[in-house]
Protein backbone atom coordinates (compact mmCIF):
# COMPACT_ATOMS: atom_id res chain seq x y z
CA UNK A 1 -27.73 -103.86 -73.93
CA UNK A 2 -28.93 -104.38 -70.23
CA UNK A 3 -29.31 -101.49 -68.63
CA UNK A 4 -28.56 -102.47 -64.30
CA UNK A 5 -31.07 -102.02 -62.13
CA UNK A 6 -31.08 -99.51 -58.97
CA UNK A 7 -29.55 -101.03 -55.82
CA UNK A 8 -32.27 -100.99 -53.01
CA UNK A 9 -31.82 -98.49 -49.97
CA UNK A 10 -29.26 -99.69 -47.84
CA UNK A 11 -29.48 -99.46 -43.93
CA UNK A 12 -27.00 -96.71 -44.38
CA UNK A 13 -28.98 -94.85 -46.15
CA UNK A 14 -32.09 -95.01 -44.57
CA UNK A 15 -30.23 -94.25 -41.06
CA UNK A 16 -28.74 -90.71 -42.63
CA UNK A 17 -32.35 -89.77 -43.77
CA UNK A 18 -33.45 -90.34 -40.49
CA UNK A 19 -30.68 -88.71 -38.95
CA UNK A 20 -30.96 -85.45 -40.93
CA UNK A 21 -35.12 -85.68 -40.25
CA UNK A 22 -34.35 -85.52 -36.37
CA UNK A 23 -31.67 -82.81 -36.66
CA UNK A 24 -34.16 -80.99 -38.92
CA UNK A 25 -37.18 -80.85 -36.00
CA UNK A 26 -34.63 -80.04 -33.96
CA UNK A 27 -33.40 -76.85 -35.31
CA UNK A 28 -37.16 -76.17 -35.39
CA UNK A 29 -37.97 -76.92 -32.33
CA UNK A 30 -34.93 -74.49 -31.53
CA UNK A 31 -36.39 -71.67 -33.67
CA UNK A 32 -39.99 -71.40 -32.48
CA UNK A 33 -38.91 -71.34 -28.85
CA UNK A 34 -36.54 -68.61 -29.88
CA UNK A 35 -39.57 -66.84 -31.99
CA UNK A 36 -41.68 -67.19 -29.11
CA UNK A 37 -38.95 -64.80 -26.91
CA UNK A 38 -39.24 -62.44 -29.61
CA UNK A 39 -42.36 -61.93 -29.78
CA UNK A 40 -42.52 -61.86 -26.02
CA UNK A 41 -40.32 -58.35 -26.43
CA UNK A 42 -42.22 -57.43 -29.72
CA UNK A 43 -45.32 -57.68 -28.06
CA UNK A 44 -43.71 -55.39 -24.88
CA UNK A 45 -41.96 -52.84 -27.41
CA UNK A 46 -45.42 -52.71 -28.95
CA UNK A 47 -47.48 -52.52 -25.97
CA UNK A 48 -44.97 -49.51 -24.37
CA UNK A 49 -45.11 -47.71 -27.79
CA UNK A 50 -48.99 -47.72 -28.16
CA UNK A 51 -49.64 -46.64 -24.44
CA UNK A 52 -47.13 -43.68 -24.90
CA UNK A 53 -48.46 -42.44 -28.31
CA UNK A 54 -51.90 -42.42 -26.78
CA UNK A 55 -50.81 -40.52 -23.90
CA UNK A 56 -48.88 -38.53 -26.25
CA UNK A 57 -51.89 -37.48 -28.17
CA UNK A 58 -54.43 -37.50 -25.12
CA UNK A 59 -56.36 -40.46 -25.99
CA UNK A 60 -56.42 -41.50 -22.50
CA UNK A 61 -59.23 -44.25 -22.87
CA UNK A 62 -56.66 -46.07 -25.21
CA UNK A 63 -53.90 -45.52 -23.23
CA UNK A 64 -55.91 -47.21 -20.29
CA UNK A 65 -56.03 -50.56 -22.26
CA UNK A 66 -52.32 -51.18 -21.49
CA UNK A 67 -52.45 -50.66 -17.80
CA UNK A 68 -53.60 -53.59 -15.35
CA UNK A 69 -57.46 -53.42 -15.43
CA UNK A 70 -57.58 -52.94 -11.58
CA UNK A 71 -56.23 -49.71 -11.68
CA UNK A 72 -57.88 -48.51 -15.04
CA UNK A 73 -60.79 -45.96 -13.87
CA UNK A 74 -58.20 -44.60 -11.30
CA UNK A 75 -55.54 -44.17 -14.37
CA UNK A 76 -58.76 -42.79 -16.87
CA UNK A 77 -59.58 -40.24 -13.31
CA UNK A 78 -55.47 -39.04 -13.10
CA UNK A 79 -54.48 -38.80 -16.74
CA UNK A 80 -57.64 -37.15 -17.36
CA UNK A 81 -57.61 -34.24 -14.26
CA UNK A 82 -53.51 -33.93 -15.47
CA UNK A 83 -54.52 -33.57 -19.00
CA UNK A 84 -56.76 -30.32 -18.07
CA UNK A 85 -53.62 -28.93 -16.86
CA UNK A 86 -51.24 -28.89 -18.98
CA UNK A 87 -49.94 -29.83 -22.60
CA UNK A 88 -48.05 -32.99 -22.93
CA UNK A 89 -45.15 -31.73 -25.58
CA UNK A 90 -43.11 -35.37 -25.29
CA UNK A 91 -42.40 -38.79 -24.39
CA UNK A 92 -39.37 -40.71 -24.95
CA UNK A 93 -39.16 -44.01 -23.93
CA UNK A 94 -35.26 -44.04 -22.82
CA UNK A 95 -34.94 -47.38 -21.81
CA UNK A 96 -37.25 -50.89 -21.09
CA UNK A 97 -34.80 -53.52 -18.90
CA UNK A 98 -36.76 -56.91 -19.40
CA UNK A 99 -36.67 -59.51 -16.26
CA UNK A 100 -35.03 -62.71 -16.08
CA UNK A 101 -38.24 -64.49 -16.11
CA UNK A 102 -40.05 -62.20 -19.14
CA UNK A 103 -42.75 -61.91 -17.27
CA UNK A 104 -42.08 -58.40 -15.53
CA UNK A 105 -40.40 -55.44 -17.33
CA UNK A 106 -38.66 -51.64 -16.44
CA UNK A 107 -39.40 -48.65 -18.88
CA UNK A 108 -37.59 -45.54 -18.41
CA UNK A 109 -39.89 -42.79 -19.65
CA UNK A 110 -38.58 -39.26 -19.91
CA UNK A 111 -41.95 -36.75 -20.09
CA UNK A 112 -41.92 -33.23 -20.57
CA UNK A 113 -45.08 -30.88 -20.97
CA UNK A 114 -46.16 -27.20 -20.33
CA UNK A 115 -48.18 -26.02 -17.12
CA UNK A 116 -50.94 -23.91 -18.93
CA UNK A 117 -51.10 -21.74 -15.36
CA UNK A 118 -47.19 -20.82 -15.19
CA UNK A 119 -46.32 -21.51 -18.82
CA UNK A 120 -43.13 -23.74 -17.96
CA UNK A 121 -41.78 -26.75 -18.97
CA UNK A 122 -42.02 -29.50 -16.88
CA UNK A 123 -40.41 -32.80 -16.91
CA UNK A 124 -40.12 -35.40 -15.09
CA UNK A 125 -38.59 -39.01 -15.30
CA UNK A 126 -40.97 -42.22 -14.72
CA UNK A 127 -39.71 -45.58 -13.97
CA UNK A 128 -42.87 -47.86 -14.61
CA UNK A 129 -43.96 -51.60 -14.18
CA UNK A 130 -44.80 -53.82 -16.56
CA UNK A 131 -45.81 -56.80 -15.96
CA UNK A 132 -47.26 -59.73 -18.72
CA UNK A 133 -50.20 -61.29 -17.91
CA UNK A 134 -51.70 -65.12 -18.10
CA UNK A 135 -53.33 -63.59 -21.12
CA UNK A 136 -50.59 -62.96 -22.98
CA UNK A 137 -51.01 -59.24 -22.74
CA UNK A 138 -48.14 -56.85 -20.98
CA UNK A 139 -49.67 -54.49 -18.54
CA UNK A 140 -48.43 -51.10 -16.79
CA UNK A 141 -48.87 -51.95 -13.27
CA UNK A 142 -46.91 -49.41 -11.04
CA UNK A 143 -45.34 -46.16 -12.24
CA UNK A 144 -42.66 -43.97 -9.92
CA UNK A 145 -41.63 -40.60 -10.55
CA UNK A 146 -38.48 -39.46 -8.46
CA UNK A 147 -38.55 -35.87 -9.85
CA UNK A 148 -42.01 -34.62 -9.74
CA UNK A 149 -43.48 -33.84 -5.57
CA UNK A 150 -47.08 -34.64 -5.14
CA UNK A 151 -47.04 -37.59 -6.90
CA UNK A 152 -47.43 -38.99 -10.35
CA UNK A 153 -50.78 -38.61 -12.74
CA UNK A 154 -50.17 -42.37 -13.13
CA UNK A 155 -51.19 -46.07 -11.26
CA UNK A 156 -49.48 -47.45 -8.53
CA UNK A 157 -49.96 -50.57 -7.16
């Protein structure tokens, strides 16, 4: 008994395995540029979570990492003076609004602490800048705070 022998690849064939190879490195293609986006906001979300728990537990110096390196010493000066005051009891990050471009970002910070001279609780609602750099690295680079007069213990730019 012969047993037939395997018909060659047809053009068929060979035009489906193509085919399926392109719409493979598509969908690729389509999922690292999609990665990329969220690592963009993973590496914001991480960036505004570090510099708040730093703040939270006075490590100022650390905190100072995530804000633009032009206004570092001024933040270190601030946070540092503000920190002698008073007790930092909280801060909740209510809400980060990303930009169009991903480049720039708005956090909502809600921050409450005690005034060691009165004994009250303060708080007081930031809106701050972020801003990613050509390094890759997201920044704090202006910080408002509509309920607190004289100013905030933070950068502005």
């Amino acid at each position: 008994m012969t047993v037939p022998k395997a018909a060659p690849p047809t053009r068929g064939r060979r035009a489906g395995l193509v085919t399926l190879l392109f719409a493979g490195l598509a969908c690729l293609w389509t999922a690292c540029a999609a990665t990329e986006d969220m690592n963009r906001e993973r590496d914001l979300r991480t960036s505004v979570s570090r510099h708040h728990l730093d703040l939270r537990w006075g490590r100022v110096p650390n905190a100072a990492v995530y804000v633009h390196p032009d206004l570092q010493p001024g933040f270190i000066e601030d946070w540092t003076r503000f920190s002698e005051r008073v007790d930092l009891t909280d801060i909740d990050v209510q809400q980060i609004l990303e930009s169009g471009d991903g480049r720039q970002a708005t956090v909502v910070v809600r921050m409450s602490w005690i005034d060691r001279a009165s004994q009250r609780v303060e708080t007081a609602v930031l809106d701050e800048r972020w801003e990613l750099l050509d390094d890759g690295q997201w920044v704090v680079t202006r910080v408002l705070d509509p309920t607190r007069r004289g100013g905030s213990p933070a950068p502005t730019r």
